[in-house]
N, C-alpha and C. Protein backbone atom coordinates (compact mmCIF):
# COMPACT_ATOMS: atom_id res chain seq x y z
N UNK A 1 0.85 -1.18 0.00
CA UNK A 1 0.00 0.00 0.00
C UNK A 1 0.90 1.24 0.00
N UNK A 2 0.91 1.97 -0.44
CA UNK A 2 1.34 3.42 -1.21
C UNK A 2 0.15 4.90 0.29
N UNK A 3 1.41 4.89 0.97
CA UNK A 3 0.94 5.70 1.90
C UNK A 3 1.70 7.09 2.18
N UNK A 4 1.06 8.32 2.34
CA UNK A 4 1.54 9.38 2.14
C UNK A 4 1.82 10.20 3.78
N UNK A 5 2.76 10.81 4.30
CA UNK A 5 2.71 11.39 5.92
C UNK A 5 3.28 12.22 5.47
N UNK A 6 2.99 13.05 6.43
CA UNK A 6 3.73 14.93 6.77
C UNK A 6 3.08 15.13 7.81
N UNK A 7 4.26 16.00 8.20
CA UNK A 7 4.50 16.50 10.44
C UNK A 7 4.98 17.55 9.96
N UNK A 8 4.58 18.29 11.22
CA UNK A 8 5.40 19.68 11.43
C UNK A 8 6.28 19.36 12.68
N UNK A 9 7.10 20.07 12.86
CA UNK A 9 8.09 20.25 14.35
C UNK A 9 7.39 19.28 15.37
N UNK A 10 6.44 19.34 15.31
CA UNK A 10 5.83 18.58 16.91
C UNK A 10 6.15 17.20 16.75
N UNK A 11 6.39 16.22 14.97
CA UNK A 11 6.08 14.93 14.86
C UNK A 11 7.19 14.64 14.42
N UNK A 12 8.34 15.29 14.58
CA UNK A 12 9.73 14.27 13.39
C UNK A 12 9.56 12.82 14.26
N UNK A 13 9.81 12.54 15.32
CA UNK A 13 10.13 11.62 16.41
C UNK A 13 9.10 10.21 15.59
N UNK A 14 7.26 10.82 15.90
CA UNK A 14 6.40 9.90 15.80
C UNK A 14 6.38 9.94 13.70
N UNK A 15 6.85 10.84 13.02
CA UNK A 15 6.87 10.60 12.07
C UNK A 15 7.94 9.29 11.37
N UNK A 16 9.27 9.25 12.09
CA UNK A 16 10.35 8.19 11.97
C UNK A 16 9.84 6.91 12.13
N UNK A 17 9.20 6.72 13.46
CA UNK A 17 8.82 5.94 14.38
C UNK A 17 7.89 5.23 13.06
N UNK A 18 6.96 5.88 12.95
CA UNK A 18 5.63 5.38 12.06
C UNK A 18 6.23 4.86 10.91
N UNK A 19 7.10 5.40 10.44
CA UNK A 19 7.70 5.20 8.66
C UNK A 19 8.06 4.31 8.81
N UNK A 20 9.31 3.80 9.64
CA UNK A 20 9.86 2.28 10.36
C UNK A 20 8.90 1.44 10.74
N UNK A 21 7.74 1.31 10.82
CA UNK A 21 6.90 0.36 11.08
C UNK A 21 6.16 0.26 10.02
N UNK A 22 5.73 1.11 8.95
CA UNK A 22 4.87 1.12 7.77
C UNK A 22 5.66 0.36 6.65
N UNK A 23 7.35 0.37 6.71
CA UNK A 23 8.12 -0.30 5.91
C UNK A 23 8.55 -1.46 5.83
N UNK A 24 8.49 -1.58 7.22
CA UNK A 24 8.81 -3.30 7.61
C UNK A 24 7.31 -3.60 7.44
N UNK A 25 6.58 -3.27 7.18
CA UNK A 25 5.92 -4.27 7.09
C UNK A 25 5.21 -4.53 5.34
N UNK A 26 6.49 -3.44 4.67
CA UNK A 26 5.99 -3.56 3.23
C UNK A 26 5.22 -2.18 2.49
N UNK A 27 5.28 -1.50 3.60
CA UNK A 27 4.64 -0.33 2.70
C UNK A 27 5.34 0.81 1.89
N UNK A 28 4.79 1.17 1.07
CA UNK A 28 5.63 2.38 0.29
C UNK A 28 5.42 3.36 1.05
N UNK A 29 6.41 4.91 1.03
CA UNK A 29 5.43 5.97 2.11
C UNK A 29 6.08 7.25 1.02
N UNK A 30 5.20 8.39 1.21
CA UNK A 30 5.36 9.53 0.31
C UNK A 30 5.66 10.42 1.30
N UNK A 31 6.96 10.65 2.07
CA UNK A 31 7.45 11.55 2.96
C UNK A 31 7.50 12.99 2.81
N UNK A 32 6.62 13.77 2.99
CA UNK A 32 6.17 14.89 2.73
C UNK A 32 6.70 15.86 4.29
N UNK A 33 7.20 15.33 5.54
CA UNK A 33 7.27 15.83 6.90
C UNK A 33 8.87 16.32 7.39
N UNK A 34 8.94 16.97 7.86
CA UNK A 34 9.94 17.74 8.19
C UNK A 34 10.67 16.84 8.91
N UNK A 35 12.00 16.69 9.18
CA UNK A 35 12.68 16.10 10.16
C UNK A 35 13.33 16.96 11.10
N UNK A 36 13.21 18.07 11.29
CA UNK A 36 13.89 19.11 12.59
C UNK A 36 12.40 19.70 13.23
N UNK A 37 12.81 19.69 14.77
CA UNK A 37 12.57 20.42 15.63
C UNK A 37 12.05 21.87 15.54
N UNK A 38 12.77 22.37 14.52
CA UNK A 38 12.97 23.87 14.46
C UNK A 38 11.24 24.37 13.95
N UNK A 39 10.66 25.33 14.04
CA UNK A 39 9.09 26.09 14.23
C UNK A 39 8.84 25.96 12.58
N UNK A 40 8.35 25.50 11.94
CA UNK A 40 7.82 25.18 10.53
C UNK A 40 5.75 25.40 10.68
N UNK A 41 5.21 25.67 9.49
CA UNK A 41 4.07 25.58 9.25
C UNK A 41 3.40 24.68 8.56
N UNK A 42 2.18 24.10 9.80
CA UNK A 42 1.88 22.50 9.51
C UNK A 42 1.18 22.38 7.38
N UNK A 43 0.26 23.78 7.45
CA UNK A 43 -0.14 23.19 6.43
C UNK A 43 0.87 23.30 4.98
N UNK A 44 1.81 23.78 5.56
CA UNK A 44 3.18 23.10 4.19
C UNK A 44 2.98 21.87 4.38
N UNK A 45 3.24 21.09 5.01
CA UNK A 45 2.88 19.54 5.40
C UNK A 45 1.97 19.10 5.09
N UNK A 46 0.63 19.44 5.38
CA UNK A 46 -0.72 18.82 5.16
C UNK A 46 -1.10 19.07 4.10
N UNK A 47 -0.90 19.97 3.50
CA UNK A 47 -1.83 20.22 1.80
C UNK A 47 -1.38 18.71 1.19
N UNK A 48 0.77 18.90 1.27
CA UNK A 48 1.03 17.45 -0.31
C UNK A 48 0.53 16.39 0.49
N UNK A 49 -0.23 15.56 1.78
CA UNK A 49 -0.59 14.48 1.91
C UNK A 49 -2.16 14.40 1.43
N UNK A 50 -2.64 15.57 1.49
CA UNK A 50 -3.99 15.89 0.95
C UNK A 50 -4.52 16.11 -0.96
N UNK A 51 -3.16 16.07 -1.28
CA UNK A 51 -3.08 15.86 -2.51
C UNK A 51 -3.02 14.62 -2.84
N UNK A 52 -2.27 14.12 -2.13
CA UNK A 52 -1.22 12.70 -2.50
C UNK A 52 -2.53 11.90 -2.14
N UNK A 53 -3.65 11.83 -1.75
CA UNK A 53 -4.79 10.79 -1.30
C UNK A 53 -5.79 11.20 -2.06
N UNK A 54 -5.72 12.61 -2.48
CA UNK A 54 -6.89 13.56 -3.58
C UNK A 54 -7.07 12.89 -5.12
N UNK A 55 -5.39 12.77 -5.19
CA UNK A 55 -5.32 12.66 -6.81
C UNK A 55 -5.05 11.18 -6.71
N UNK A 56 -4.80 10.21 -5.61
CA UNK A 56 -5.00 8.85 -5.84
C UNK A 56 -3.74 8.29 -6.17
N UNK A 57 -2.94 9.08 -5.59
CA UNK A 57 -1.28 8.92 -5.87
C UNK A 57 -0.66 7.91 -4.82
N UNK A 58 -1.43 7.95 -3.12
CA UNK A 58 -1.49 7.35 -2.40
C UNK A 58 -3.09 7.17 -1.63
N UNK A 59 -2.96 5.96 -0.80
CA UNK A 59 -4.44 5.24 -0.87
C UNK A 59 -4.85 5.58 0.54
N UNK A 60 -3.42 6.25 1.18
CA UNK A 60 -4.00 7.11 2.69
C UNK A 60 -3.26 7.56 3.01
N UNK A 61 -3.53 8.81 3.86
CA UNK A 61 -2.41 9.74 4.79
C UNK A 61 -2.16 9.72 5.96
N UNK A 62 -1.13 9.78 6.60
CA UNK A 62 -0.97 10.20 7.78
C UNK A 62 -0.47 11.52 8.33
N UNK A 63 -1.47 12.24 8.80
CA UNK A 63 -0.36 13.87 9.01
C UNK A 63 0.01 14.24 10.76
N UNK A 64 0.58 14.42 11.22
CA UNK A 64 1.02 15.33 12.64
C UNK A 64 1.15 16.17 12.75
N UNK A 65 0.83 16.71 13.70
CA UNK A 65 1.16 18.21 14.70
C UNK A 65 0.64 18.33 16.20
N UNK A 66 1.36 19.45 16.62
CA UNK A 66 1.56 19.15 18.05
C UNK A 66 -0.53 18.76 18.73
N UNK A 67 -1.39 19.35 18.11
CA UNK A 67 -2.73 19.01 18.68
C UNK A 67 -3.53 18.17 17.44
N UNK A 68 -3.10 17.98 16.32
CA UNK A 68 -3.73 17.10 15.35
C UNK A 68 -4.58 18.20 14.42
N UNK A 69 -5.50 19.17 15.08
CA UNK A 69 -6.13 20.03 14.85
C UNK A 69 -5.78 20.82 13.65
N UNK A 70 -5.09 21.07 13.75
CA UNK A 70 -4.40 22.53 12.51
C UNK A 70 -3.95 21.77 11.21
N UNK A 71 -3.09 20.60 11.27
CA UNK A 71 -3.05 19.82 9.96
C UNK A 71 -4.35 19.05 9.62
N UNK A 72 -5.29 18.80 10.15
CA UNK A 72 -6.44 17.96 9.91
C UNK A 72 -7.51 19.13 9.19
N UNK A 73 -7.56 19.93 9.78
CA UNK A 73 -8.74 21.24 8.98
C UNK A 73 -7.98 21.35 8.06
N UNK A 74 -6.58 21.45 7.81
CA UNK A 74 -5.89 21.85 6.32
C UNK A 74 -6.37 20.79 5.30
N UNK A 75 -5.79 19.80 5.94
CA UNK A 75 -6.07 18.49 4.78
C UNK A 75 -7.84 18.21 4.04
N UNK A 76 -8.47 18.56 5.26
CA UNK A 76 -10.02 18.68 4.96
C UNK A 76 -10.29 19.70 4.06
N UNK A 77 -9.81 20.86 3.65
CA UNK A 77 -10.06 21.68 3.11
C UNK A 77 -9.67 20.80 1.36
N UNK A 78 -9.50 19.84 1.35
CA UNK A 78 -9.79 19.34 0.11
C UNK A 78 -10.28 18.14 -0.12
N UNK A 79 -11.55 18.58 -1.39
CA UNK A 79 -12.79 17.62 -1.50
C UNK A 79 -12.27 16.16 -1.73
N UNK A 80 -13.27 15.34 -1.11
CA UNK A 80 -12.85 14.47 -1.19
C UNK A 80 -12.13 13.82 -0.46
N UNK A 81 -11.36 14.52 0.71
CA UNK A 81 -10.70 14.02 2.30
C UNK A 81 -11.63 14.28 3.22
N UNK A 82 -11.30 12.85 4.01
CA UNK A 82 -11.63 13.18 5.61
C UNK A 82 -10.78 12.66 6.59
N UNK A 83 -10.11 13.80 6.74
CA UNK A 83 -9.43 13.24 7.68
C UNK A 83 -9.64 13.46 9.14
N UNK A 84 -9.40 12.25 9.88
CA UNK A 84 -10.10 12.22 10.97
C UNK A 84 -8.69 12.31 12.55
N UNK A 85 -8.90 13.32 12.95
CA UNK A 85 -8.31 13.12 14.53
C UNK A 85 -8.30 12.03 14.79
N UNK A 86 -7.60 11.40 15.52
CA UNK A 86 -7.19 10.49 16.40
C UNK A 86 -6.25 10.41 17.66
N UNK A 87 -6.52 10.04 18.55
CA UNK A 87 -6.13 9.77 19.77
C UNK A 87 -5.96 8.47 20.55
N UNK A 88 -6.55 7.68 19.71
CA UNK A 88 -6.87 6.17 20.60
C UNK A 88 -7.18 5.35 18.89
N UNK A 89 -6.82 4.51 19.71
CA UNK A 89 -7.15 3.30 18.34
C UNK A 89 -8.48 2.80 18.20
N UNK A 90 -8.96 3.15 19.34
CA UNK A 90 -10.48 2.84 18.95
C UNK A 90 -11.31 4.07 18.14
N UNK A 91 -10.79 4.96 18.41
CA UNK A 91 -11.13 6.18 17.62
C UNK A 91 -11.06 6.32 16.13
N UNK A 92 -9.82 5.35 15.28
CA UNK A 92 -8.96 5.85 14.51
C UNK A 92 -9.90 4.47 13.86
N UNK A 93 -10.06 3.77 14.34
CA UNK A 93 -11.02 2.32 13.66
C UNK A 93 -12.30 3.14 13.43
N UNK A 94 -13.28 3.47 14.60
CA UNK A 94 -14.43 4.14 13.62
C UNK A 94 -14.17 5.04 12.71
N UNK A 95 -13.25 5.82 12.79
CA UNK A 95 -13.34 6.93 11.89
C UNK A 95 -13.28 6.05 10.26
N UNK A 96 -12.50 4.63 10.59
CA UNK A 96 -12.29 4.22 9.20
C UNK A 96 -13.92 3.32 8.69
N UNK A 97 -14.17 2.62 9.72
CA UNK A 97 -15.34 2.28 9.67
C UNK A 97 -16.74 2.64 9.65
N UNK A 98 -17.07 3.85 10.28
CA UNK A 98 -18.39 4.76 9.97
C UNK A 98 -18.01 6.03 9.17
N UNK A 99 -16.74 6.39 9.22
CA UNK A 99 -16.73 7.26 8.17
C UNK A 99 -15.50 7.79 7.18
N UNK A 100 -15.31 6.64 6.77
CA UNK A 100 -14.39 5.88 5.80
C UNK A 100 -13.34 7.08 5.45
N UNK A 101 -13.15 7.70 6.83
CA UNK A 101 -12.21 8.56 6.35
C UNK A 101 -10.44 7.56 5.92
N UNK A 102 -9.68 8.61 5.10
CA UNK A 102 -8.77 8.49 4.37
C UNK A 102 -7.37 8.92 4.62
N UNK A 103 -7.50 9.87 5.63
CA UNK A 103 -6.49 10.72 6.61
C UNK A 103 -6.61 10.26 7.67
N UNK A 104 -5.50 10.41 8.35
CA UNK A 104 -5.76 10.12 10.07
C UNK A 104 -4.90 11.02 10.82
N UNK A 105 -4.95 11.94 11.53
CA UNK A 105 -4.33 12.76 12.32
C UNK A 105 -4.32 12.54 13.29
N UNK A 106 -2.98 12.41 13.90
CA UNK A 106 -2.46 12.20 14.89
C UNK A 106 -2.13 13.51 15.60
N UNK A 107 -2.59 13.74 17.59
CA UNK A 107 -1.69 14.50 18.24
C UNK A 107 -0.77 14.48 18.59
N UNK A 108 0.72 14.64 18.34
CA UNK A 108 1.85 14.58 19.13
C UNK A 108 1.93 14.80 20.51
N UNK A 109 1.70 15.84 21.03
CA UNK A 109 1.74 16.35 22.27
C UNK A 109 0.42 15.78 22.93
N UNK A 110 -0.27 14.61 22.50
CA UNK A 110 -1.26 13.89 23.81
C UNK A 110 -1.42 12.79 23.36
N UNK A 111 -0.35 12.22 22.67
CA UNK A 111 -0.26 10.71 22.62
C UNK A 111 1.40 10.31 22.41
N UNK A 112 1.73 9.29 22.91
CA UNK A 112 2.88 8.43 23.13
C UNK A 112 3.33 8.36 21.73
N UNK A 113 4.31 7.69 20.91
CA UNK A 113 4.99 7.43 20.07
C UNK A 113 4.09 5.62 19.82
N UNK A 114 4.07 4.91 21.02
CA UNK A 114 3.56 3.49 20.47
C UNK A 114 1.87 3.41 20.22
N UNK A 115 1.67 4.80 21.06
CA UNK A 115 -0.24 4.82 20.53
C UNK A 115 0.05 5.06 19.28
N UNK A 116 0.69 6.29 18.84
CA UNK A 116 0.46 6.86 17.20
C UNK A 116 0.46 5.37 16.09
N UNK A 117 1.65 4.43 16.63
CA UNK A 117 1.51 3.91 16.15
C UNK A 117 0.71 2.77 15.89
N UNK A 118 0.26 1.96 17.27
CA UNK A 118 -1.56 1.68 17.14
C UNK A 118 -2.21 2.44 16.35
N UNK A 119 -2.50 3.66 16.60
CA UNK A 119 -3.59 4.59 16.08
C UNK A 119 -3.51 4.11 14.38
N UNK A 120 -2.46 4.22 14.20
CA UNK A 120 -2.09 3.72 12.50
C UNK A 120 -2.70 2.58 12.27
N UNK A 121 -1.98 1.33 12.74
CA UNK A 121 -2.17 -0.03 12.39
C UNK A 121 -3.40 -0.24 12.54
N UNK A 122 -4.55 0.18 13.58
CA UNK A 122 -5.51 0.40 13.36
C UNK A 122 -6.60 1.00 12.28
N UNK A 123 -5.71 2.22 12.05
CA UNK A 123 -6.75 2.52 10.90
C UNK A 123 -6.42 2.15 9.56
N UNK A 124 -5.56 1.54 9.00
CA UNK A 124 -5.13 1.31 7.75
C UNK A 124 -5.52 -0.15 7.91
N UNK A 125 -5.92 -0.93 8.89
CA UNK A 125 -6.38 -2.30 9.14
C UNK A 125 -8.17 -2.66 9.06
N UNK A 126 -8.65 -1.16 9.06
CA UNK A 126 -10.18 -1.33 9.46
C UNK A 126 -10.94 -1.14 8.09
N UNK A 127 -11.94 -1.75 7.77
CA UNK A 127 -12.43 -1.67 7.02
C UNK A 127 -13.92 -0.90 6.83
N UNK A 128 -14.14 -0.20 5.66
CA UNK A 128 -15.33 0.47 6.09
C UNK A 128 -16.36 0.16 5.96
N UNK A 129 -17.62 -0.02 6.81
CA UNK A 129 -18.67 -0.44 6.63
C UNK A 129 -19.49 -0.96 5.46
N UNK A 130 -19.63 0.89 5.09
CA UNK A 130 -20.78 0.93 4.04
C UNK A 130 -22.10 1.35 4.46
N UNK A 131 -22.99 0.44 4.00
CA UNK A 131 -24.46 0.66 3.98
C UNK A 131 -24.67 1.80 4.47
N UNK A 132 -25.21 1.94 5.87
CA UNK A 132 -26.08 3.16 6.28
C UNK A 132 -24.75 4.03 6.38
N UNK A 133 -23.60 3.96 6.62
CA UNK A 133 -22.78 4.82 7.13
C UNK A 133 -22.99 5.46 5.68
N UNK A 134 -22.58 5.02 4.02
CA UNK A 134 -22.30 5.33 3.44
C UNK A 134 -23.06 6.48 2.48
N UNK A 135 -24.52 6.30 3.17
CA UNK A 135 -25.71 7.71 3.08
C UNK A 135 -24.92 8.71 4.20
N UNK A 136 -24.42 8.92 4.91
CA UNK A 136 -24.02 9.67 5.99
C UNK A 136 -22.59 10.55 5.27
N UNK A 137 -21.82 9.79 4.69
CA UNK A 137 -20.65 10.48 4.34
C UNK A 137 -20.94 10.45 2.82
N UNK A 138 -21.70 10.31 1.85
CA UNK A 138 -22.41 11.20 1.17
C UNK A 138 -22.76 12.52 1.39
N UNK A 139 -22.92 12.80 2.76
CA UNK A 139 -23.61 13.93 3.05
C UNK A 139 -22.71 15.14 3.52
N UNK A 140 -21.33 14.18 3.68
CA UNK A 140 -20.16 15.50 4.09
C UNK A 140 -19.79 16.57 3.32
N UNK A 141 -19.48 16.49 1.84
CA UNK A 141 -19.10 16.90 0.88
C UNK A 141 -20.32 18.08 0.28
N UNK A 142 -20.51 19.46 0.28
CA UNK A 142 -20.96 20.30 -0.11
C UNK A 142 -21.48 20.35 -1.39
């Protein structure tokens, strides 16, 4: 699977972390995320993973920042994404399952390095419903 991530400052750590586990286990990744510390702006980051899942270049994203918040409204701002916050792996499964989102945003600063990476394996593992959900996220898109 052909998977796309970008972090700002808050995620080099959980961005490494994640890439090393997405590879061993076979995945391609479209590294779009900063590797320094130093104060950068998330949605430089979030637009190319929001492309990279838009135009079908990759089949999902992962983006970071220090509250999840600020790269996740970026990435949403194009049709056709949903990317969904996450915090918990049970979170990161419905989002894939009732609402087949395609993004998954991770918080740095309120989750561990081995949740983010649950949070992942979880959602790139879950499958999406359908049926009734799929009248519902019909309904996101303007």
């Amino acid at each position: 699977m052909k998977i796309s991530i970008g972090n700002d400052h808050a995620g080099p750590e959980y961005k490494n972390e994640i890439v090393a586990f997405l590879t061993s286990n076979g995945h391609e990744i479209l590294n779009h995320g900063t590797d320094t510390f130093d104060s950068v702006d998330y949605p430089d980051f979030g637009h190319p993973v929001a492309v990279d899942v838009e135009s079908g270049v990759a089949e999902f994203g992962i983006v970071i920042c220090g509250s999840g918040n600020g790269i996740a409204m970026t990435a949403n701002k194009h049709q056709g994404i949903r990317a969904a916050l996450c915090w918990t792996k049970e979170i990161s499964g419905l989002a894939r399952q009732h609402n087949n989102a395609n993004i998954v945003s991770i918080p740095a600063r309120f989750t561990s390095v081995q949740q983010a990476i649950e949070i992942v394996e979880t959602f790139l593992n879950t499958e999406f419903e359908g049926g009734r959900h799929q009248n519902r996220v019909d309904k996101i898109s303007c």
